[in-house]
Protein backbone atom coordinates (compact mmCIF):
# COMPACT_ATOMS: atom_id res chain seq x y z
CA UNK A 1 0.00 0.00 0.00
CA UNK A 2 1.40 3.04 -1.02
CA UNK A 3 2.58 5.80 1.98
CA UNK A 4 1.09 9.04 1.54
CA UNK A 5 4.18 10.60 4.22
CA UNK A 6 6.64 8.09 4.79
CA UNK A 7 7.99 9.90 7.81
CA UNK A 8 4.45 9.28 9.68
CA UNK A 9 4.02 6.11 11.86
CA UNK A 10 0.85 5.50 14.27
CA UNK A 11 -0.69 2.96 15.93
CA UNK A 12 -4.74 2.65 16.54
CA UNK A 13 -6.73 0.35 18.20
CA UNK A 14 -10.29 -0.88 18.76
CA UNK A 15 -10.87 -2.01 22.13
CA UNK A 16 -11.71 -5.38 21.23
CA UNK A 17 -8.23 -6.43 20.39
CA UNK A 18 -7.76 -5.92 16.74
CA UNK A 19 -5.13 -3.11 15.65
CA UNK A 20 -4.23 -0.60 12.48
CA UNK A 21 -0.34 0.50 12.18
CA UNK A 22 1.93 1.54 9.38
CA UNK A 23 4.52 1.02 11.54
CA UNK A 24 6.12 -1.86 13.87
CA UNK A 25 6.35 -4.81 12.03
CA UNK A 26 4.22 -3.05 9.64
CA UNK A 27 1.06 -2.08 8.17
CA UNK A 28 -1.69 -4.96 9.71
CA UNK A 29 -5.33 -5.18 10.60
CA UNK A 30 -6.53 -8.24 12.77
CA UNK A 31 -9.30 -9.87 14.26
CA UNK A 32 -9.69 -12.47 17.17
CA UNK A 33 -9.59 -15.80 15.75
CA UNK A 34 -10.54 -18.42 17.77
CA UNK A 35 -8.44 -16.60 20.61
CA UNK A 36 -6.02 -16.08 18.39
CA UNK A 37 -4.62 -12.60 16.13
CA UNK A 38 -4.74 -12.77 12.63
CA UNK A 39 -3.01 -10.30 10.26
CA UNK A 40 -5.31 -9.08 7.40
CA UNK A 41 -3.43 -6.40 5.17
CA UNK A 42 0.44 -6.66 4.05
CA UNK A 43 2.52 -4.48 6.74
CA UNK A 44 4.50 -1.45 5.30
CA UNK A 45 7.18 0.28 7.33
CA UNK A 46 7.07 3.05 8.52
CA UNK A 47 9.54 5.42 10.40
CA UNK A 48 8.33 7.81 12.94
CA UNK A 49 4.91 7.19 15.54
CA UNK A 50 2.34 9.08 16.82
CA UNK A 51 -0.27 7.64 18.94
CA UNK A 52 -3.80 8.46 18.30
CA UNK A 53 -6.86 7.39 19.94
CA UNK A 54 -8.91 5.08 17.28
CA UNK A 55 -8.23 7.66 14.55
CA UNK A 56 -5.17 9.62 12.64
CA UNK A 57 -4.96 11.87 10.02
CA UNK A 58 -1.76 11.07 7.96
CA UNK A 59 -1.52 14.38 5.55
CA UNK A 60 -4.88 14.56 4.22
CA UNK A 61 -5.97 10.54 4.69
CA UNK A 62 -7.58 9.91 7.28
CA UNK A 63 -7.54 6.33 9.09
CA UNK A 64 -10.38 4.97 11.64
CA UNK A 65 -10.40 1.89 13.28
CA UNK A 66 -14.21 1.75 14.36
CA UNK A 67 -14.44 0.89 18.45
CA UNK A 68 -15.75 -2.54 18.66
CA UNK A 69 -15.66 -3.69 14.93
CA UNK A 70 -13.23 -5.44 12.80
CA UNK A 71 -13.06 -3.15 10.00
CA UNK A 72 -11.00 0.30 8.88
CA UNK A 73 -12.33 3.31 7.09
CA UNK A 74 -10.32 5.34 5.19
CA UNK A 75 -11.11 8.58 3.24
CA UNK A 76 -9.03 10.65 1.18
CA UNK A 77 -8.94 12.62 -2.04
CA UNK A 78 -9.16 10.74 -4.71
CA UNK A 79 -6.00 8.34 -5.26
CA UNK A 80 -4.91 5.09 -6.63
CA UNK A 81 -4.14 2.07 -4.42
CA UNK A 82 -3.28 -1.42 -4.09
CA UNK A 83 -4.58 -3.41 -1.57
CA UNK A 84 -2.42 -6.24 -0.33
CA UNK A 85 -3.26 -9.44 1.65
CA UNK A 86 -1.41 -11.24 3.51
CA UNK A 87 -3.57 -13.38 5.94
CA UNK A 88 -1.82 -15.66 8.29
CA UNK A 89 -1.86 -16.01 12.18
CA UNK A 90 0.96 -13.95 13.97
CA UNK A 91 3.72 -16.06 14.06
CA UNK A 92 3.08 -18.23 11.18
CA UNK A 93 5.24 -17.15 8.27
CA UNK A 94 4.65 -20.35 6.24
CA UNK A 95 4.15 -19.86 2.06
CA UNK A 96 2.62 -22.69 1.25
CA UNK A 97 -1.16 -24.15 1.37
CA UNK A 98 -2.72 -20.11 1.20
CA UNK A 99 -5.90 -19.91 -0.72
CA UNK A 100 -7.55 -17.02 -1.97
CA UNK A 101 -10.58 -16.01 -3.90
CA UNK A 102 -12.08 -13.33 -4.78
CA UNK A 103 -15.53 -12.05 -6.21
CA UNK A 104 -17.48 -9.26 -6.49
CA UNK A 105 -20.40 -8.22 -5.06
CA UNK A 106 -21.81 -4.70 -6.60
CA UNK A 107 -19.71 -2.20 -5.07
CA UNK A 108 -17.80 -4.57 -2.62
CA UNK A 109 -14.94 -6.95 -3.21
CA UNK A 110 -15.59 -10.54 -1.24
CA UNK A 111 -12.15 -12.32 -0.71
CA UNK A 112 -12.13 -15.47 0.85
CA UNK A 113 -9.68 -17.45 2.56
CA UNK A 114 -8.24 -20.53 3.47
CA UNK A 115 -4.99 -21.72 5.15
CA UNK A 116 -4.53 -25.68 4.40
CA UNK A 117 -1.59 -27.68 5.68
CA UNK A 118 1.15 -28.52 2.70
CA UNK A 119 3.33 -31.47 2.91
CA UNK A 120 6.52 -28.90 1.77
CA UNK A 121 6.60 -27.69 5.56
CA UNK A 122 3.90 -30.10 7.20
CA UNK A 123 3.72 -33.30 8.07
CA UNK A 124 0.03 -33.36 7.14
CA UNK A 125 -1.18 -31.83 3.42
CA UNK A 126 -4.35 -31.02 2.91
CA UNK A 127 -5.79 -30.57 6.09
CA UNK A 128 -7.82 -26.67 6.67
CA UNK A 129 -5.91 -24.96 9.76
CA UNK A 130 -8.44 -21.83 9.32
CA UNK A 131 -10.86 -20.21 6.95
CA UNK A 132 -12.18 -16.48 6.85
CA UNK A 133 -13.66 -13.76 4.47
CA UNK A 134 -12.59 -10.56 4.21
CA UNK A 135 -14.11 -7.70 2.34
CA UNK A 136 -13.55 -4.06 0.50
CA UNK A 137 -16.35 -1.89 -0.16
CA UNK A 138 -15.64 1.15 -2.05
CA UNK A 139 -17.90 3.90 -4.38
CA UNK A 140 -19.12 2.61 -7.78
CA UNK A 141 -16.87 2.47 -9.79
CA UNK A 142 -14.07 2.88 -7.96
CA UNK A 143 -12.52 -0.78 -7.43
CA UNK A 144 -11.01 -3.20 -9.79
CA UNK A 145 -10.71 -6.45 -8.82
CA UNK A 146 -6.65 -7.60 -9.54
CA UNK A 147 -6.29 -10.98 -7.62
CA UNK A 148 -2.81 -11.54 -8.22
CA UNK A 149 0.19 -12.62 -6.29
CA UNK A 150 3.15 -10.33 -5.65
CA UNK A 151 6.47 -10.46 -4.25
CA UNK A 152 6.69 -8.46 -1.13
CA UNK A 153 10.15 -8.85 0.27
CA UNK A 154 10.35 -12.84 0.95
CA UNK A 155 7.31 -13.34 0.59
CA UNK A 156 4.70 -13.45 -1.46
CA UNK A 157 1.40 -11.29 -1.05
CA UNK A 158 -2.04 -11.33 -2.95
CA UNK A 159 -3.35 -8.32 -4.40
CA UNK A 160 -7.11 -8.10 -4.75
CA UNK A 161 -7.63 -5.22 -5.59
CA UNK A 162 -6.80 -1.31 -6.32
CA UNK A 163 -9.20 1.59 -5.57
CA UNK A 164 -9.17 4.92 -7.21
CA UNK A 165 -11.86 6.18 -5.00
CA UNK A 166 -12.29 9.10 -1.87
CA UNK A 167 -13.69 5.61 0.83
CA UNK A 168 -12.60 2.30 1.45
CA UNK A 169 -13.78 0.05 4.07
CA UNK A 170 -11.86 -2.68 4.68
CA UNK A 171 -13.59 -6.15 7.45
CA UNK A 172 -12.74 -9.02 8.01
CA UNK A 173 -14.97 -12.11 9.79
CA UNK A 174 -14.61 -15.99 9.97
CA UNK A 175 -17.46 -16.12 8.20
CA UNK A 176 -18.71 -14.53 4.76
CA UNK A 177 -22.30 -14.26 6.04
CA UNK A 178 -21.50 -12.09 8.95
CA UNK A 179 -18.85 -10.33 6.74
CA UNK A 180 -21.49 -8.97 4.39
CA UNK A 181 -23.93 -8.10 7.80
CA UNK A 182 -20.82 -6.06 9.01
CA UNK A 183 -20.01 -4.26 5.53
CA UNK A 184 -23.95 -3.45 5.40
CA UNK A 185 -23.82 -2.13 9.13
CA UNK A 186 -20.63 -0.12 8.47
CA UNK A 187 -21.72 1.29 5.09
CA UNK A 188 -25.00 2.70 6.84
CA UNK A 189 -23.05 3.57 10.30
CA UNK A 190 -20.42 5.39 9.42
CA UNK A 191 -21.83 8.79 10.51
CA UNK A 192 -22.40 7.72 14.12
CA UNK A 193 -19.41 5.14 14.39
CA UNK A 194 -17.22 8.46 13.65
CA UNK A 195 -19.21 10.49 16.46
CA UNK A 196 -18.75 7.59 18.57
CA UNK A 197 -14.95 8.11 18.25
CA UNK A 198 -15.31 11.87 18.85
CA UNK A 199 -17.30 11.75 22.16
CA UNK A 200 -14.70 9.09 23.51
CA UNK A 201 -12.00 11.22 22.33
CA UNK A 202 -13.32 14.38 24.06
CA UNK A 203 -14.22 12.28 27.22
CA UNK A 204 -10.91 10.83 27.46
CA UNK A 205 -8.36 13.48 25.75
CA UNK A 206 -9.33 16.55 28.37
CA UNK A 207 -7.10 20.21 28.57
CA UNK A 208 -5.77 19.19 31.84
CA UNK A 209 -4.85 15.62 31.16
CA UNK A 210 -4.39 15.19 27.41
CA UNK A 211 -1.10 13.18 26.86
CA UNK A 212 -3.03 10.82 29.82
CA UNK A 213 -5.66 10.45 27.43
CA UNK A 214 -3.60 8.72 25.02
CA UNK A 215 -2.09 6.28 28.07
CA UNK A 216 -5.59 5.96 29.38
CA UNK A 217 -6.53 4.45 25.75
CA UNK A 218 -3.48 2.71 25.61
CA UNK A 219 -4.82 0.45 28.87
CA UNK A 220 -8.45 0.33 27.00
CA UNK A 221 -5.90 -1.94 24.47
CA UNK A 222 -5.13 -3.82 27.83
CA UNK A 223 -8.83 -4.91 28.11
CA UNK A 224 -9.66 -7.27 25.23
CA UNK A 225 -12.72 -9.19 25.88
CA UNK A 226 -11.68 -12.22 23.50
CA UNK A 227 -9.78 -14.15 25.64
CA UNK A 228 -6.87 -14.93 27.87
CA UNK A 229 -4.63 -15.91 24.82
CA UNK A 230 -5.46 -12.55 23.05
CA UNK A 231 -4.90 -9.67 26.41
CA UNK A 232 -1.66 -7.60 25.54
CA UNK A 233 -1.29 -9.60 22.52
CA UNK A 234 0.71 -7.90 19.29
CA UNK A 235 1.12 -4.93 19.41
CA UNK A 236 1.22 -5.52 23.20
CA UNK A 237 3.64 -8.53 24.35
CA UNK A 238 1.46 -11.50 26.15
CA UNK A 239 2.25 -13.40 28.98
CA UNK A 240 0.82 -13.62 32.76
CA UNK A 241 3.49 -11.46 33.99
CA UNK A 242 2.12 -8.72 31.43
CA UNK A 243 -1.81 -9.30 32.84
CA UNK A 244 -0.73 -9.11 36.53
CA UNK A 245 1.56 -5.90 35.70
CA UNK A 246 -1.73 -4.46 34.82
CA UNK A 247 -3.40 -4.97 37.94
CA UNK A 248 -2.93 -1.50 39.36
CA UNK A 249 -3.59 0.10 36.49
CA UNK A 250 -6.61 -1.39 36.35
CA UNK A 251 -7.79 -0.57 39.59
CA UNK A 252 -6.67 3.44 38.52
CA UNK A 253 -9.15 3.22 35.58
CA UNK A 254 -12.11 1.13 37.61
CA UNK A 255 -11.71 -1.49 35.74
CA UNK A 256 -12.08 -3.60 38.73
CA UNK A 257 -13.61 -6.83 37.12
CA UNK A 258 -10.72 -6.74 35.07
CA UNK A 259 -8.23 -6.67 37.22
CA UNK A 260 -10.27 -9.63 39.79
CA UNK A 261 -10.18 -11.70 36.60
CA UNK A 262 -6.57 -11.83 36.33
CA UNK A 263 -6.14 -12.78 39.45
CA UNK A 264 -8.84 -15.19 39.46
CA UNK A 265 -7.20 -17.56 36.88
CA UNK A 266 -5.33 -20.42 37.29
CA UNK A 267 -2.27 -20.20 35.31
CA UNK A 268 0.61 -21.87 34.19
CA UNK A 269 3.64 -20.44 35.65
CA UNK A 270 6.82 -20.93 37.16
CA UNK A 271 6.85 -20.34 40.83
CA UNK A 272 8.53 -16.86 40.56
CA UNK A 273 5.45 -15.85 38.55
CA UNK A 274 2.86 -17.73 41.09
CA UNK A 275 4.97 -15.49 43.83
CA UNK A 276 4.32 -12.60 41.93
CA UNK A 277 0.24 -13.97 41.42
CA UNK A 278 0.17 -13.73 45.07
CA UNK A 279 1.42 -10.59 45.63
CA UNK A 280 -1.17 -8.75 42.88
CA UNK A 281 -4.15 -10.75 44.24
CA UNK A 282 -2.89 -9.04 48.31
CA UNK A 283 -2.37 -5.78 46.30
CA UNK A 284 -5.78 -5.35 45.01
CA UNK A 285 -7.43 -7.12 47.51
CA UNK A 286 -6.21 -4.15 50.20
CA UNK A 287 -7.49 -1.63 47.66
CA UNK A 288 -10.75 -2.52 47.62
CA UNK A 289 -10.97 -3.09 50.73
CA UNK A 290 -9.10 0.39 51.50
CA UNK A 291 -12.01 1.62 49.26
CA UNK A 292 -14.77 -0.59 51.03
CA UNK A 293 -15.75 -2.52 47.93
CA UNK A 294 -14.67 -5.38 49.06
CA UNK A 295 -18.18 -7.06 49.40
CA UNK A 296 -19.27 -4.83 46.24
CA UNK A 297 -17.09 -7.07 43.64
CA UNK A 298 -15.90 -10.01 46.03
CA UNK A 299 -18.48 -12.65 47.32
CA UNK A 300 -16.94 -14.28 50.50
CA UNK A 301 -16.61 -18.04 48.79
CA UNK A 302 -14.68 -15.93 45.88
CA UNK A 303 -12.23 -14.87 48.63
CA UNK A 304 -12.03 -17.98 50.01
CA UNK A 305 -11.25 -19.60 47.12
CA UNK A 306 -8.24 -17.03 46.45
CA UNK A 307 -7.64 -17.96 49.91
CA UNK A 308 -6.66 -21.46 49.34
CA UNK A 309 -4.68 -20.82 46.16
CA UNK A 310 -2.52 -18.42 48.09
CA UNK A 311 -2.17 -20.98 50.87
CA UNK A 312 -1.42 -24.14 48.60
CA UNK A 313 1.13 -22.17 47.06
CA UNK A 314 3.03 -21.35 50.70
CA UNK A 315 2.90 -25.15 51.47
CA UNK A 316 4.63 -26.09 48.66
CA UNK A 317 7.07 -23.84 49.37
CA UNK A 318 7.41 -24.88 52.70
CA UNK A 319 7.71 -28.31 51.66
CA UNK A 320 11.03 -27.47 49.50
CA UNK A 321 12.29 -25.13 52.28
CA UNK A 322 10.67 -25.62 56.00
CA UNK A 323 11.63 -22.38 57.01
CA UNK A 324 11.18 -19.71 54.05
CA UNK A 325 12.59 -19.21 51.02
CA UNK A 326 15.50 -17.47 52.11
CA UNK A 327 17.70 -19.89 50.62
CA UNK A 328 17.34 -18.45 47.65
CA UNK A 329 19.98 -16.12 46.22
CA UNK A 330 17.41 -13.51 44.32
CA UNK A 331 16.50 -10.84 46.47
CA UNK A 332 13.13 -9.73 44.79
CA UNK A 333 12.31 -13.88 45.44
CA UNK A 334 12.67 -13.22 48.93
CA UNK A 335 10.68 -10.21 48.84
CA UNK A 336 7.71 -11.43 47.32
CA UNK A 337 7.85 -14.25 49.73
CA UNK A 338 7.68 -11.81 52.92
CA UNK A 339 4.70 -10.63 50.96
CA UNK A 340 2.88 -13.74 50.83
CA UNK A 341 3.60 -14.74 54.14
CA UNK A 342 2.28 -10.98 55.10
CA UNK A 343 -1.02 -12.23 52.84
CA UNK A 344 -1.54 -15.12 54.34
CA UNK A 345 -1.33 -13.97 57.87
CA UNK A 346 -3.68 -11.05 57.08
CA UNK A 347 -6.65 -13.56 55.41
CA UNK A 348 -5.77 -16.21 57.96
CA UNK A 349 -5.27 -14.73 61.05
CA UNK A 350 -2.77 -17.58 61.79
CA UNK A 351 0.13 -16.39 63.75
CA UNK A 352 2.20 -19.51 61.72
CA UNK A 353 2.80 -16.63 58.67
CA UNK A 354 3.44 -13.77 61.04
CA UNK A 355 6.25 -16.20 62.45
CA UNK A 356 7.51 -17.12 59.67
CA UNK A 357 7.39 -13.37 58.11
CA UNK A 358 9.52 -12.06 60.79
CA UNK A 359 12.13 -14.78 60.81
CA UNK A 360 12.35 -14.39 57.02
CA UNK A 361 12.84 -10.33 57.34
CA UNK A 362 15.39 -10.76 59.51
CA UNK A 363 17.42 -13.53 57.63
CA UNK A 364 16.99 -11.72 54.09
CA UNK A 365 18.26 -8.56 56.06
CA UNK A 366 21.10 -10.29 57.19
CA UNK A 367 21.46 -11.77 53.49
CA UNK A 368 20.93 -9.18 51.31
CA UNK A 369 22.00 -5.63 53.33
CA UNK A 370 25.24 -5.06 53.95
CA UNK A 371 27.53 -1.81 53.98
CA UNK A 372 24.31 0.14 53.72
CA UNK A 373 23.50 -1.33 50.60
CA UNK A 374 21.19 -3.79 49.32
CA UNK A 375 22.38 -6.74 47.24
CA UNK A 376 20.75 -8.24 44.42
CA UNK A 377 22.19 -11.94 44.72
CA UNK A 378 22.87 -13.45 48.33
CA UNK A 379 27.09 -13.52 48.58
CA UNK A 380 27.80 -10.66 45.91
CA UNK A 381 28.46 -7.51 45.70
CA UNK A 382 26.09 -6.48 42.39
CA UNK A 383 23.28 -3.80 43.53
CA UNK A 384 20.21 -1.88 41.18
CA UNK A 385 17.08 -2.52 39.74
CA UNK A 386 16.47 -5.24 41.86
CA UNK A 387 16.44 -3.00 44.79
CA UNK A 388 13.62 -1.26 43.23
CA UNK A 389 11.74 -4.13 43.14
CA UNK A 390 11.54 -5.26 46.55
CA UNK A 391 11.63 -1.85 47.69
CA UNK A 392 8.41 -2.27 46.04
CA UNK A 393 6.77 -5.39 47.08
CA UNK A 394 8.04 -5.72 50.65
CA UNK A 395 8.95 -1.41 51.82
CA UNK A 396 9.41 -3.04 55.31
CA UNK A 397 12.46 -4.85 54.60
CA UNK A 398 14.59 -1.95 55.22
CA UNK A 399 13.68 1.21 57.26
CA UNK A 400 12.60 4.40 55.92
CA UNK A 401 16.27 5.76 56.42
CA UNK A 402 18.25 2.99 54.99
CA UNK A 403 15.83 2.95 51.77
CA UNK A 404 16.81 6.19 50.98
CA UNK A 405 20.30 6.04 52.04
CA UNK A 406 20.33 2.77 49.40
CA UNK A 407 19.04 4.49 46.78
CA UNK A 408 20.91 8.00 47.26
CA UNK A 409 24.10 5.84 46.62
CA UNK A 410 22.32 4.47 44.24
CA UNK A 411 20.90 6.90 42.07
CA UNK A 412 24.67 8.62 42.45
CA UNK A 413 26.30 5.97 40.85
CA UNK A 414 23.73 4.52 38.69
CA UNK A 415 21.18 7.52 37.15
CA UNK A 416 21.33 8.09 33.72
CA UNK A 417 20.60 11.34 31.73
CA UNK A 418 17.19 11.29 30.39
CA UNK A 419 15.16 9.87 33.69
CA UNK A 420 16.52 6.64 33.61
CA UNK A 421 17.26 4.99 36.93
CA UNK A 422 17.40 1.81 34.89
CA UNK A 423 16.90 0.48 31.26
CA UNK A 424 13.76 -1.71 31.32
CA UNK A 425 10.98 0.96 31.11
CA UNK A 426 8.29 -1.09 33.57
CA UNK A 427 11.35 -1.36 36.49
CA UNK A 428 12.23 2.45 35.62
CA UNK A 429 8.53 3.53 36.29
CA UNK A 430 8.19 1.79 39.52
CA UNK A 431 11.84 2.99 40.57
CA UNK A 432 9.90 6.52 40.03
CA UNK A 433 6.95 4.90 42.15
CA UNK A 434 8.97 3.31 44.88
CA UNK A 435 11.00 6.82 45.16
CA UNK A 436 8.07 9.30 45.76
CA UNK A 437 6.38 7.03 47.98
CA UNK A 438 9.54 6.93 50.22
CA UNK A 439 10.57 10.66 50.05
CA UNK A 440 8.89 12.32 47.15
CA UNK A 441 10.65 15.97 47.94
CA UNK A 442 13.98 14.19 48.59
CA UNK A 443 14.03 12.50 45.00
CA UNK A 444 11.90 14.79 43.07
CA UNK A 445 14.69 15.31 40.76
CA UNK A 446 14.81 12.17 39.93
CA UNK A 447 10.95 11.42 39.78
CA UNK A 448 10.59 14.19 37.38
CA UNK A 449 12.76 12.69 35.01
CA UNK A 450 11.68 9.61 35.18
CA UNK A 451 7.80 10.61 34.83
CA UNK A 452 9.09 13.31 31.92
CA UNK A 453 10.81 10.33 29.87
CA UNK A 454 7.66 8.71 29.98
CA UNK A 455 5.56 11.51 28.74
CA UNK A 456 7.88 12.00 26.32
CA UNK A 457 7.49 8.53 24.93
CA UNK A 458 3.79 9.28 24.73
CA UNK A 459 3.94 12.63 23.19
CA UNK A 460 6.29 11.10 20.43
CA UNK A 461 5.66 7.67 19.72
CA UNK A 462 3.97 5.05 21.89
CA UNK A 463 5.15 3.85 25.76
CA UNK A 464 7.49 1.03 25.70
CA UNK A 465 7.68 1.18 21.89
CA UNK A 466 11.27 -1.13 21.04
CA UNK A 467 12.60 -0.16 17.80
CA UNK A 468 14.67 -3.43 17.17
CA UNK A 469 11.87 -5.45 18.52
CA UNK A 470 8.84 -4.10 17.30
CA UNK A 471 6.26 -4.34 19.63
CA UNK A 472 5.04 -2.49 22.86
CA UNK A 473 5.57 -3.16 26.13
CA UNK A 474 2.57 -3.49 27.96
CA UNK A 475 4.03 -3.27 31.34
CA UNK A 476 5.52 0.36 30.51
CA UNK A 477 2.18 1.62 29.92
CA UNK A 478 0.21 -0.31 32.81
CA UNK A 479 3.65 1.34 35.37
CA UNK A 480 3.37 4.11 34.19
CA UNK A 481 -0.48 4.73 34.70
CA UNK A 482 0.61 3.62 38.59
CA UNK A 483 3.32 6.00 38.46
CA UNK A 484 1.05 8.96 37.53
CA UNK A 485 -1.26 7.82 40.09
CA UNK A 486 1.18 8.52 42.85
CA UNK A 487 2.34 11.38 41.50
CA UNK A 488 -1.52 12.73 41.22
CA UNK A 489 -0.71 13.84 37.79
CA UNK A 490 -3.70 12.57 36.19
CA UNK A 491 -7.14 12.82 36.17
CA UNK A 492 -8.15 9.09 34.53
CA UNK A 493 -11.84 8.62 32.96
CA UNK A 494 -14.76 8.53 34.71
């Protein structure tokens, strides 16, 4: 697809989990496929971003991704363009066994698709993976149908069609009957899908708090109702550390169900990650009840049941180590076990966790803290961003005056120009959390920096955005929504 400004790069989003950008690892529209992302269009790189809410105007083109549907509008004066396909999961950059056709349908273009297993680079041949439709609809007149394959770096790409027109809409479905329901809806719509956009826009995007507008949207991208599989997915990286990252932000936007439902899952995780489980499911549970909704979104056999998670995960801990987890030579390990024995005491009232919380403290301290300064590794002398992190999840392990005595030798030795107290922007966010919680006038240097790189990012491209890489980091934006919190420099949606 030709670029109308080559220097232009943006990212937009839906809320339902499907995304527009000409930049990243290129142009790409997707949909939810059986839990899954599945790239529509043929990405195009681009080189600079600017992140809009569900709309951009690139020069005099303007791109909307409507909220909730699995379709892009575009409008512009009239020009000539090729529309490129290249339909495949994310992930999946197999050649062979891609089917296309395409027919029309008055004013529309009906492609359909199908992804078959082929015994070049399968075991199987011949079996359907997936099928899907996908559909143009453009003025009269304005569309001629191509369907023909072209080289597009190492691959190869199908061009349906190219449009000459001022409209295009471009959706995409698994099925061709609720394909041509959307194009109808869409074609009709249009008018009050692009007022929807506005009123969001103007509800979220205020005077006071405009570049947290943007970050505020950026979470809405957090909150894909598909499924588990598809939450932070591209452009956001996915895991369960990424969902329970989120957690506060959540809570900051009142997206409270949300946030419950990540910690309501079971998942499949390493015990660092169940550790870390834990500690979210204490964090919010505090909040709400700080906030007395704790009966409001939490039935009693719902806490219960977190309960007993929490507590099956400290026995098997115990059973590897009777005493704590001290053992271990990770310091932000030993941290989040103080946490969960703190937890555990609090929903328990069994003095067994208070015990062993105190005898833990006092044998990390002993561990970790030494010359005033707080080791990363038990027996070595390596100190940062770790120190952030349990600074974090367990504040008491040090007093007030050794935390900032830490982290003033700390900051002097390790602070970069640019308000970095370390690389990784999710840890750098909650070092700028962690500091102005402990002595926000003391480090306000510091704090401003780091919140000022962050709205920087935002103001010029999109948080966490990794140019090697090409994706987002979730975490960056979801920390630094919690940073801005503490800082009370935003005002987030109502």
């Amino acid at each position: 697809m030709p670029r109308d400004t080559p220097d232009e790069r943006f990212l937009l989003g839906n809320q339902s989990g499907a995304f527009f950008t000409n930049g990243y690892s290129g142009m790409g529209f997707c949909i939810a496929d059986q839990g899954r992302l599945v790239n529509i269009l043929h990405p195009i790189e681009g080189d600079r971003a600017t992140h809009h809410l569900t709309s951009v105007d690139v020069g005099k083109v303007n791109w909307l991704l409507p909220m909730g549907h699995d379709a892009l509008i575009m409008t512009s004066p009239p020009s000539k363009r090729s529309w490129l396909f290249d339909i495949r999961r994310f992930g999946d950059m197999r050649q062979w066994g891609r089917a296309y056709e395409v027919k029309e349908q008055g004013k529309r273009l009906i492609i359909r698709f199908s992804k078959k297993t082929d015994h070049r680079e399968d075991q199987t041949d011949g079996e359907e993976e997936f099928s899907m439709a996908c559909g143009i609809s453009a003025p009269a007149g304005t569309i001629v149908k191509t369907g023909e394959w072209v080289q597009a770096g190492e691959r190869h790409v199908f061009e349906a069609c190219t449009t000459e027109g001022t409209k295009v809409i471009v959706a995409a479905s698994s099925s061709e009957a609720r394909l041509v329901k959307l194009l109808s809806s869409l074609e009709r719509n249009e008018g009050s899908l692009r007022q929807h956009h506005n009123q969001y826009r103007d509800r979220v995007v205020r005077a006071s708090s405009r570049i947290m507008g943007y970050v505020a949207h950026g979470l809405d991208s957090l909150l894909s109702p598909l499924s588990e599989d598809s939450w932070l997915r591209f452009p956001y990286r996915s895991d369960t550390f990424d969902l329970l990252t989120a957690v506060p932000a959540l809570t900051y936007e009142k997206e409270y169900e949300h946030a419950i439902d990540i910690i309501s899952k079971k998942h499949k995780a390493s015990p660092e990650i169940a550790l870390w489980h834990v500690f979210r499911t204490n964090q919010l549970l505090k909040m709400l009840a700080s906030r007395h909704m704790l009966s409001k979104y939490l039935k009693p056999s719902r806490i219960q049941k977190l309960t007993i998670n929490a507590i099956n995960l400290a026995n098997s801990i115990e059973a590897d180590n009777p005493i704590t987890v001290s053992g271990n030579s990770d310091v932000v390990i030993q941290a989040l076990a103080l946490s969960m024995y703190d937890f555990l005491h609090i929903i328990t009232d069994n003095e067994k966790w208070r015990k062993l919380e105190l005898l833990a403290a006092h044998q990390a301290k002993k561990d970790f803290f030494r010359g005033g300064m707080l080791r990363d590794f038990k027996g070595s002398d390596d100190y940062g961003f770790r120190s952030y992190l349990t600074a974090y999840i367990y504040p008491r392990m040090l007093s007030h005056h050794e935390w900032t005595d830490h982290f003033t030798r700390l900051l002097d030795q390790s602070w970069r120009k640019g308000g970095r107290a370390c690389e990784e922007n999710w840890i750098n966010n909650i070092a700028g959390t962690v500091l102005t919680n402990l002595h926000r006038s003391f480090f306000r240097p510091f704090v401003e920096g780091i919140h000022g790189l962050g709205m920087s990012e935002i103001t010029t491209g999109c948080m966490g955005y990794f140019q090697k890489e090409g994706f987002i980091d979730g975490r960056a934006t979801a920390t630094f929504i919690e940073l801005s919190h503490h800082l009370g420099a935003v005002r987030f949606t109502e």
